[in-house]
Protein backbone atom coordinates (compact mmCIF):
# COMPACT_ATOMS: atom_id res chain seq x y z
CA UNK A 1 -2.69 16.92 -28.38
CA UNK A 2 -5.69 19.16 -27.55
CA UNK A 3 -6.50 20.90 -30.84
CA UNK A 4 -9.91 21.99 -29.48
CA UNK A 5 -9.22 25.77 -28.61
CA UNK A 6 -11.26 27.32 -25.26
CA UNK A 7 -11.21 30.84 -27.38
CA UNK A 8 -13.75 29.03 -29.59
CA UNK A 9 -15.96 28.30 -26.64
CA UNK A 10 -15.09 32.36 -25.33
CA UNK A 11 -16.25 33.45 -28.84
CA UNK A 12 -19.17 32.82 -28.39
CA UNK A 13 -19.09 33.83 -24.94
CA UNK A 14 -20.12 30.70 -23.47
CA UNK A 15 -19.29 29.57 -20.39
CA UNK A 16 -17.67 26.27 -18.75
CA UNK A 17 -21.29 26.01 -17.32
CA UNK A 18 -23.10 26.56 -20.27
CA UNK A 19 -21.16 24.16 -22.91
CA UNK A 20 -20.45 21.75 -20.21
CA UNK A 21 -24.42 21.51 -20.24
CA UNK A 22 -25.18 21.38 -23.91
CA UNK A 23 -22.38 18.14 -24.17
CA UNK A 24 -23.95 16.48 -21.21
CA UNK A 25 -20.50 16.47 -18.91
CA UNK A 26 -19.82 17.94 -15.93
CA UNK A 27 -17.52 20.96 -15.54
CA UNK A 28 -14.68 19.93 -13.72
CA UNK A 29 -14.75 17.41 -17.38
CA UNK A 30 -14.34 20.30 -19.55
CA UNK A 31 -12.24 22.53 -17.19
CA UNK A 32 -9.56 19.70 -16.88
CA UNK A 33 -9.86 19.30 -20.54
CA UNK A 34 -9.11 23.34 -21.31
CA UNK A 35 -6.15 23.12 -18.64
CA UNK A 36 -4.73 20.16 -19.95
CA UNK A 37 -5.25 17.34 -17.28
CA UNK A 38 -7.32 15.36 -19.59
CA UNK A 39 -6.32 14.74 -23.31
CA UNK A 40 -8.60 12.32 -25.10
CA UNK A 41 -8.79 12.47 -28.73
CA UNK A 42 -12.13 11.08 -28.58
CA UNK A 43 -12.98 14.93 -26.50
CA UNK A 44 -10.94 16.83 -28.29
CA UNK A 45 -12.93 15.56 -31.59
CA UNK A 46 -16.62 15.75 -29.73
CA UNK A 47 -15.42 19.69 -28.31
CA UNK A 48 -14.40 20.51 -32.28
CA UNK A 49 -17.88 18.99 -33.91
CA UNK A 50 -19.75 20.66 -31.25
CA UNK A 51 -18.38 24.15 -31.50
CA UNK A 52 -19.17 24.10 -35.38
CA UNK A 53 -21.67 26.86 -36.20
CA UNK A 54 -24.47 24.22 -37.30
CA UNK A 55 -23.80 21.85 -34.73
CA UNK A 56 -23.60 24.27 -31.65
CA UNK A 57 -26.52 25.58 -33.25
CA UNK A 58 -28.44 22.37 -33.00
CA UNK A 59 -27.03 21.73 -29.16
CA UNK A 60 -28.57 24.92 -28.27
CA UNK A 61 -31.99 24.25 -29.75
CA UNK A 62 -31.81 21.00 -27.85
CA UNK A 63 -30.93 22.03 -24.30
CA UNK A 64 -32.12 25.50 -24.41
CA UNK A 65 -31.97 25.64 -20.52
CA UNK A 66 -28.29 25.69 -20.94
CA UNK A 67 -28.30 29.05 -21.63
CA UNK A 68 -29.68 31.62 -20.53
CA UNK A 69 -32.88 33.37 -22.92
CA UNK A 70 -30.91 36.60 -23.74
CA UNK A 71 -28.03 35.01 -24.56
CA UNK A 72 -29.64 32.16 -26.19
CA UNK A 73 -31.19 34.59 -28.57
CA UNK A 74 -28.05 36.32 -29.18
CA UNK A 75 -26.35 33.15 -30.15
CA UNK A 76 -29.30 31.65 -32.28
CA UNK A 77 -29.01 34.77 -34.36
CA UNK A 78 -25.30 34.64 -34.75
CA UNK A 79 -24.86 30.43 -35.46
CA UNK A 80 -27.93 31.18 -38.00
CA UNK A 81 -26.15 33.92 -40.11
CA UNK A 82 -23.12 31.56 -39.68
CA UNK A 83 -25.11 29.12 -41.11
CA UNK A 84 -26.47 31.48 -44.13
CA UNK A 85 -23.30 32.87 -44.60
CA UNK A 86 -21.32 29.23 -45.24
CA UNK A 87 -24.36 28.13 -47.32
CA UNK A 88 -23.04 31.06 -49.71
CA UNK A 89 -19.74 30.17 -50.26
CA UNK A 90 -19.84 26.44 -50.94
C-alpha cells in the first residue's frame, strides 16, 4: 500500500531527522513507515502532500530549525524554481 516513495524524501536530501521534524512525528514513525511496519493510508497521503514542491516548501518556512541553514537555503532555492517552473506549464 505505501505509495509514498523514501527516494522523494532522498531527493531532496533530507533526512529521517529532518522530515520527521517538519511533519511533527517522531522518527522511529517515519522509519517504520519507509520499511514497511506501518501502512496507513492516512500517512502515506500526509508523506505525498508534504513532499510536493509548494507544500515542502511551506513546511520548511514553518519549522526552519528542521534543517539545517545551508541546507535550508539550498532547498528554498530549489522548491522555489519548482514552484516557478510548474507555474509555467499550467
Amino acid at each position: 500500500m505505501a505509495c509514498y516513495n523514501r527516494n522523494r524524501r532522498t531527493q531532496y536530501g533530507l533526512t529521517q531527522t529532518e522530515l520527521s521534524t517538519l511533519l511533527g512525528w517522531l522518527e522511529p514513525r517515519l522509519s517504520k513507515y519507509e520499511n514497511g511496519a506501518l501502512q496507513e493510508e492516512t500517512q502515506d497521503t500526509l508523506l505525498k502532500f508534504a513532499m510536493e514542491p509548494i507544500n515542502l516548501l511551506q513546511l520548511i518556512k514553518r519549522k526552519p530549525e528542521a534543517v539545517a541553514l545551508d541546507k535550508r537555503a539550498r532547498l528554498i532555492e530549489q522548491l522555489s524554481s519548482n514552484q516557478s517552473l510548474a507555474k509555467h506549464l499550467f
